[in-house]
N, C-alpha and C. Protein backbone atom coordinates (compact mmCIF):
# COMPACT_ATOMS: atom_id res chain seq x y z
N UNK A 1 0.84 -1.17 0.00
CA UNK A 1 0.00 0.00 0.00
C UNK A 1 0.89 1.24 0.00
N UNK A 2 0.75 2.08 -1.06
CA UNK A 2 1.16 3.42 -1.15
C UNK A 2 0.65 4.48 0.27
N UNK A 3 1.81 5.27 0.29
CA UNK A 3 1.05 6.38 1.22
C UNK A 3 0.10 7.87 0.25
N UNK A 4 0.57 7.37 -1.11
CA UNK A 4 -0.56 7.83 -1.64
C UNK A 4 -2.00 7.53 -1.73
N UNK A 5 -2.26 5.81 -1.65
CA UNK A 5 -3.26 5.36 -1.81
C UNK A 5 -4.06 5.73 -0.71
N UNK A 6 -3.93 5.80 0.66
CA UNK A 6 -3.73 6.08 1.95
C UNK A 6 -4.42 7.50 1.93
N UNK A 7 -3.87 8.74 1.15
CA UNK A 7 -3.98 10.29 1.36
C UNK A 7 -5.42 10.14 1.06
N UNK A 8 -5.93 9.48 -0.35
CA UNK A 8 -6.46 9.93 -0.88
C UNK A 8 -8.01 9.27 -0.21
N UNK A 9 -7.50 8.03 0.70
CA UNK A 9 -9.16 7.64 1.47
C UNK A 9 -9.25 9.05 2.78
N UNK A 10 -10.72 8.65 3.01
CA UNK A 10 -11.49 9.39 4.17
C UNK A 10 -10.66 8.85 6.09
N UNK A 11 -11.36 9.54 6.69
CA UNK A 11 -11.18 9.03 7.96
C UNK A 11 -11.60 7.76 8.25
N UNK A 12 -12.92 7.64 7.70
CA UNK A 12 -13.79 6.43 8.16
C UNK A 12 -13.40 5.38 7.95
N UNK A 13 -12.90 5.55 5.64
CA UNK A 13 -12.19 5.04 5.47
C UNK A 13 -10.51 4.28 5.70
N UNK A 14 -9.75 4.98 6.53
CA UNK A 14 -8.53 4.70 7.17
C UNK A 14 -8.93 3.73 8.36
N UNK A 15 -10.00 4.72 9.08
CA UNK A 15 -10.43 3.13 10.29
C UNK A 15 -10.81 1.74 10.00
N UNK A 16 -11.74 1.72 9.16
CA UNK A 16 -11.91 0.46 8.27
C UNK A 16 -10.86 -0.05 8.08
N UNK A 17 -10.24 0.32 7.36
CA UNK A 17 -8.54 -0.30 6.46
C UNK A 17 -7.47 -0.75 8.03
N UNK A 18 -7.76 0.38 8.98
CA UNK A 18 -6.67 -0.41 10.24
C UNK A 18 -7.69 -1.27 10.85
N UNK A 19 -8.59 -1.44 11.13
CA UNK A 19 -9.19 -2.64 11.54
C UNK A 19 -9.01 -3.74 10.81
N UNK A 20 -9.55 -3.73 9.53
CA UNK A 20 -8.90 -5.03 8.76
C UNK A 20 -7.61 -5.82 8.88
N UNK A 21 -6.40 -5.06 9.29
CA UNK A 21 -4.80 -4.95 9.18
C UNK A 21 -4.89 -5.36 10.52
N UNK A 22 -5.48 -4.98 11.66
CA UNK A 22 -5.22 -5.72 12.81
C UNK A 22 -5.75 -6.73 13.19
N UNK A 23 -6.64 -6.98 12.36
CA UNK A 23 -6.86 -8.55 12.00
C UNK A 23 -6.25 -9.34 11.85
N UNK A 24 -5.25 -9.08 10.59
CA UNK A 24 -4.65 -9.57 9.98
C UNK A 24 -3.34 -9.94 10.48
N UNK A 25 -3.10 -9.02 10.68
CA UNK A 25 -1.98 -8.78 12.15
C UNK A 25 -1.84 -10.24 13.16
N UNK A 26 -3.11 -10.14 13.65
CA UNK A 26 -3.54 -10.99 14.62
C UNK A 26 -3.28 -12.29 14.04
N UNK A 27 -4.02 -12.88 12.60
CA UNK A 27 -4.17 -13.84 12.32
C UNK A 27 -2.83 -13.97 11.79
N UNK A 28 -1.96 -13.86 11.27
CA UNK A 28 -0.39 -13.97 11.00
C UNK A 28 0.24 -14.15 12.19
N UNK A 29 0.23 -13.43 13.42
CA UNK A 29 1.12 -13.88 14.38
C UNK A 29 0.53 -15.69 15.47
N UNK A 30 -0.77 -15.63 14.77
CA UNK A 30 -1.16 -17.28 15.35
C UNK A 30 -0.40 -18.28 14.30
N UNK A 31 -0.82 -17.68 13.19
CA UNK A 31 -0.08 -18.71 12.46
C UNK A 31 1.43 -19.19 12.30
N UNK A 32 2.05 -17.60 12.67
CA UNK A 32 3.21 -17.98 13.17
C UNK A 32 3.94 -18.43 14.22
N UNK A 33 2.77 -18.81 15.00
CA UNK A 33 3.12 -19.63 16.53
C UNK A 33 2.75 -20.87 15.97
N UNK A 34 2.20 -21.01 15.67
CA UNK A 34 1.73 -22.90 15.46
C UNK A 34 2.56 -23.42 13.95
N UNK A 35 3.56 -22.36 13.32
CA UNK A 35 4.63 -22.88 12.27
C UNK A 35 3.49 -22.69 10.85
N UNK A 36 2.31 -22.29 10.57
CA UNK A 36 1.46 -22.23 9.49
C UNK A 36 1.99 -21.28 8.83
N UNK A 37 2.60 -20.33 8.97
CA UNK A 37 3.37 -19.35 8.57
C UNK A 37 3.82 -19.32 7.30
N UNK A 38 3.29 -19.51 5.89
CA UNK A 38 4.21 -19.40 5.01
C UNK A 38 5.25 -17.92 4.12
N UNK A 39 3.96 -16.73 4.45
CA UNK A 39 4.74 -15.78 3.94
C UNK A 39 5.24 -14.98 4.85
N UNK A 40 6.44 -15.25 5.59
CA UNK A 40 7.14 -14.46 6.92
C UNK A 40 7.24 -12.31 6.49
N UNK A 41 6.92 -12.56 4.85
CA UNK A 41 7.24 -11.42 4.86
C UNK A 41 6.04 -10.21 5.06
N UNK A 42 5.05 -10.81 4.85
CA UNK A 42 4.04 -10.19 5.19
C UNK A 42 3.32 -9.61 6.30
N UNK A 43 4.23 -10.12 7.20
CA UNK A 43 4.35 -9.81 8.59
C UNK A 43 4.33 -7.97 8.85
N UNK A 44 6.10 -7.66 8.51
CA UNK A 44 5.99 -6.92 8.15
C UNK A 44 5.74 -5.76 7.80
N UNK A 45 5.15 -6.16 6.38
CA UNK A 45 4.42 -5.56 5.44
C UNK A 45 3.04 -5.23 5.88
N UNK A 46 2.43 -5.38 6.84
CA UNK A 46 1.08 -5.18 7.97
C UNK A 46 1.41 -4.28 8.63
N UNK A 47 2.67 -4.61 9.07
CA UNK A 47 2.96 -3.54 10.15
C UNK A 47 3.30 -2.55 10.21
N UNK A 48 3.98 -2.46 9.19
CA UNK A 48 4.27 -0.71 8.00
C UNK A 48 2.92 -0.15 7.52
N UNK A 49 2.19 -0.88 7.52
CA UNK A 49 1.05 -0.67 6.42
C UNK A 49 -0.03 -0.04 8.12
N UNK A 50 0.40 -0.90 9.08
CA UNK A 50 -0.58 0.14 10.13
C UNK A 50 -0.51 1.40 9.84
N UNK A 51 1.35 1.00 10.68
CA UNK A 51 1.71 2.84 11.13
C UNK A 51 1.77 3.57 9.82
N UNK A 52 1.42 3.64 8.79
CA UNK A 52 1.55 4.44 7.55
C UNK A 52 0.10 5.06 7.75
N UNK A 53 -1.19 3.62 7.85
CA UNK A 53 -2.46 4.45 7.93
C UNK A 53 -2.74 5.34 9.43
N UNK A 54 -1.84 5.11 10.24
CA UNK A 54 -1.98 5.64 11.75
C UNK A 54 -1.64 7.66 11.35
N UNK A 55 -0.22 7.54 11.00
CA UNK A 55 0.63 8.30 10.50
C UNK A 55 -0.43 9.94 10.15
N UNK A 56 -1.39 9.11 8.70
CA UNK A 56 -1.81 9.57 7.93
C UNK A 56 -3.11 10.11 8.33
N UNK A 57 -3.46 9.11 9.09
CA UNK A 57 -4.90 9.64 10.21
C UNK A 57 -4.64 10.76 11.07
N UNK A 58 -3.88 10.82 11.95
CA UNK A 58 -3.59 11.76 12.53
C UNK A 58 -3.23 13.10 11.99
N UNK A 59 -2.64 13.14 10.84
CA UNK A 59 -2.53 14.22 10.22
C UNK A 59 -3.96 14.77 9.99
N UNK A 60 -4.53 14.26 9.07
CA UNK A 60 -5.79 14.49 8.90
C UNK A 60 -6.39 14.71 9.92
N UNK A 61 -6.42 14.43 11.46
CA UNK A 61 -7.60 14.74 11.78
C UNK A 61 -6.42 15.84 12.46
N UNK A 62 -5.75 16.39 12.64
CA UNK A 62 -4.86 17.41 13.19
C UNK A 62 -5.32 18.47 12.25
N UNK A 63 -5.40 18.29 11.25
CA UNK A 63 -5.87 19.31 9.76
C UNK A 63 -7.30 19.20 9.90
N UNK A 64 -7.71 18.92 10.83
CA UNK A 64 -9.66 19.32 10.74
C UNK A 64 -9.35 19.89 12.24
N UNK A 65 -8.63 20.16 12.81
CA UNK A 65 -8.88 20.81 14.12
C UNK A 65 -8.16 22.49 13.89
N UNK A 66 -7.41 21.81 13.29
CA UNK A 66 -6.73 24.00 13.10
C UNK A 66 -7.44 24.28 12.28
């Protein structure tokens, strides 16, 4: 995921998208306890992909308060 792709959703939209991801999150680190694990790299790639939509949220809602 681009941090362009990111600019260009809503708030609501960004919450949606990190809920999904901490899902996902979740379900990758079970699988990587019980060895089901096949793509280690995607790990990751979730976890960049939070703090990018975290990042980007906060800006935004920092830019609806001034």
């Amino acid at each position: 995921m681009k941090a362009s792709d990111v600019r260009a959703k809503t708030l609501d939209q960004l919450n949606d998208e990190l809920a999904s991801l901490k899902k996902e999150q979740f379900n990758l680190r079970f699988q990587k306890a019980t060895g089901q694990l096949e793509k280690t790299s995607r790990v990751k790639e979730v976890r960049r992909d939070i703090a990018r939509i975290k990042t980007i949220a906060a800006e935004k809602s920092a830019g609806n308060k001034a």
